[in-house]
Protein backbone atom coordinates (compact mmCIF):
# COMPACT_ATOMS: atom_id res chain seq x y z
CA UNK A 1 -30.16 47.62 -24.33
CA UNK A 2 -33.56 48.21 -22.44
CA UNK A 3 -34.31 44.65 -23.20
CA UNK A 4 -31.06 43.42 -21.97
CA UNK A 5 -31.11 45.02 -18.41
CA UNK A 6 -34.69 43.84 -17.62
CA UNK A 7 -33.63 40.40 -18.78
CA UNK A 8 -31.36 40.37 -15.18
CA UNK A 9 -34.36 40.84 -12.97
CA UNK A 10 -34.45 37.58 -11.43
CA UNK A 11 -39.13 37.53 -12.05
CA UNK A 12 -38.62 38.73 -15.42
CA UNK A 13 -38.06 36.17 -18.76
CA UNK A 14 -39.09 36.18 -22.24
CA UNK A 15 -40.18 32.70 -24.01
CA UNK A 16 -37.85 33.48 -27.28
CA UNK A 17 -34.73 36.01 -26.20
CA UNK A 18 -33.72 36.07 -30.25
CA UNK A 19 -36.94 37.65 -30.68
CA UNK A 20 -37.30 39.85 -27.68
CA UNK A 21 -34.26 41.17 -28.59
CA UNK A 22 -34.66 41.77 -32.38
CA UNK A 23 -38.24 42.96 -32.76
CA UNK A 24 -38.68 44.40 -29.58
CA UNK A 25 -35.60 46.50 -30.67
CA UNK A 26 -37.18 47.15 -33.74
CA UNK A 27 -40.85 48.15 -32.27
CA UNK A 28 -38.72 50.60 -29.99
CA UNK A 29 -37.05 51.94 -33.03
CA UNK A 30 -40.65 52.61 -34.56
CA UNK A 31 -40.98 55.84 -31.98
CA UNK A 32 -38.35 57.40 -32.77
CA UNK A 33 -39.28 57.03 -36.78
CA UNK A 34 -42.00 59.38 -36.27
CA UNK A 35 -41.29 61.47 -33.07
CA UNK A 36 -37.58 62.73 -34.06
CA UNK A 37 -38.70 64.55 -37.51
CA UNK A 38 -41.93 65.68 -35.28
CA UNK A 39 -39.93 67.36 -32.65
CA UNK A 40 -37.58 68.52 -35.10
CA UNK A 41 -40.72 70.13 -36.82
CA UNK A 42 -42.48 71.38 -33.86
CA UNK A 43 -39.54 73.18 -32.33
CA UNK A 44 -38.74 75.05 -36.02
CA UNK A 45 -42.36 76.65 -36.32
CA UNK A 46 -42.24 79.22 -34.08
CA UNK A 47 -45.90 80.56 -35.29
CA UNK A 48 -48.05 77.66 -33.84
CA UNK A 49 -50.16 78.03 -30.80
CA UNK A 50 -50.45 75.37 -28.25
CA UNK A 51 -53.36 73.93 -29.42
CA UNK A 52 -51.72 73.32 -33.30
CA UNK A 53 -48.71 71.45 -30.77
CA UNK A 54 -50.89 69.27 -29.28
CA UNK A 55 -53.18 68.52 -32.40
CA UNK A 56 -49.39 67.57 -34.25
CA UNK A 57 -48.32 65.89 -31.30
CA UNK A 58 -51.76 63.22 -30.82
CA UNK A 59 -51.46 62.69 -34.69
CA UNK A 60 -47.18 61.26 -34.12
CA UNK A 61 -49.08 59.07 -31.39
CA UNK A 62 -51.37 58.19 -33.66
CA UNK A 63 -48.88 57.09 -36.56
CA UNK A 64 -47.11 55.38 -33.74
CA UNK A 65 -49.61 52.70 -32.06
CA UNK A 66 -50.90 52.45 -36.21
CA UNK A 67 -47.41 51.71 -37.15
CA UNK A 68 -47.04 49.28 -34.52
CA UNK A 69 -50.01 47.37 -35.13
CA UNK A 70 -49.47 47.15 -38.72
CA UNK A 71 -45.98 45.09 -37.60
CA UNK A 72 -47.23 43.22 -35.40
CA UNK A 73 -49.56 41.98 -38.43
CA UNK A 74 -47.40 41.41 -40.90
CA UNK A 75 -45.17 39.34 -38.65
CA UNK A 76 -48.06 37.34 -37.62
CA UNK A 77 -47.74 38.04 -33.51
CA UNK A 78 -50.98 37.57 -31.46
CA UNK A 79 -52.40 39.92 -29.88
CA UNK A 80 -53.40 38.68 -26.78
CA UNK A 81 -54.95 40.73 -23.56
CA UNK A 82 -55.35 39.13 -20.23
C-alpha cells in the first residue's frame, strides 16, 4: 500500500511497477518476520535490564539488513550506490 501512494507523487516512478510492487512488498514483509516475535519476546521478560533490550534489539536489526541482503542475492538485484 506504501508503494502504491508514493507511486501518485507526480517526481516519483519506478522502472518495473510489477516488481516494485511484489518484492518491495515482500522486502517490507521481511521486518516484520523478525521484529513481531522480538517485541513479542522483549515485552514478556520482565527480568532484563536495558542494556539486555538493546543488545536483543541491534541483533533483530541485524537479522534484518542480513535477511535482506541475502534476497536481494538470490534474486539477482544489483546493488548499486550513487
Amino acid at each position: 500500500m506504501e508503494t502504491l501512494t508514493i507511486s501518485s507523487f507526480p517526481y516519483y516512478s519506478f522502472e518495473d511497477e510489477f516488481m516494485a510492487y511484489t518484492v518491495g512488498s515482500a522486502f517490507y514483509g521481511i521486518y516484520f518476520v523478525f521484529s513481531f516475535p522480538m517485541f513479542y519476546w522483549l515485552e514478556d521478560n520482565n527480568s532484563m535490564t536495558s542494556w539486555d533490550s538493546l543488545v536483543y534489539a541491534s541483533g533483530c536489526g541485524m537479522l534484518i539488513l542480513t535477511s535482506l541482503d541475502l534476497v536481494r542475492l538470490v534474486l539477482g538485484i544489483q546493488l548499486i550506490v550513487p
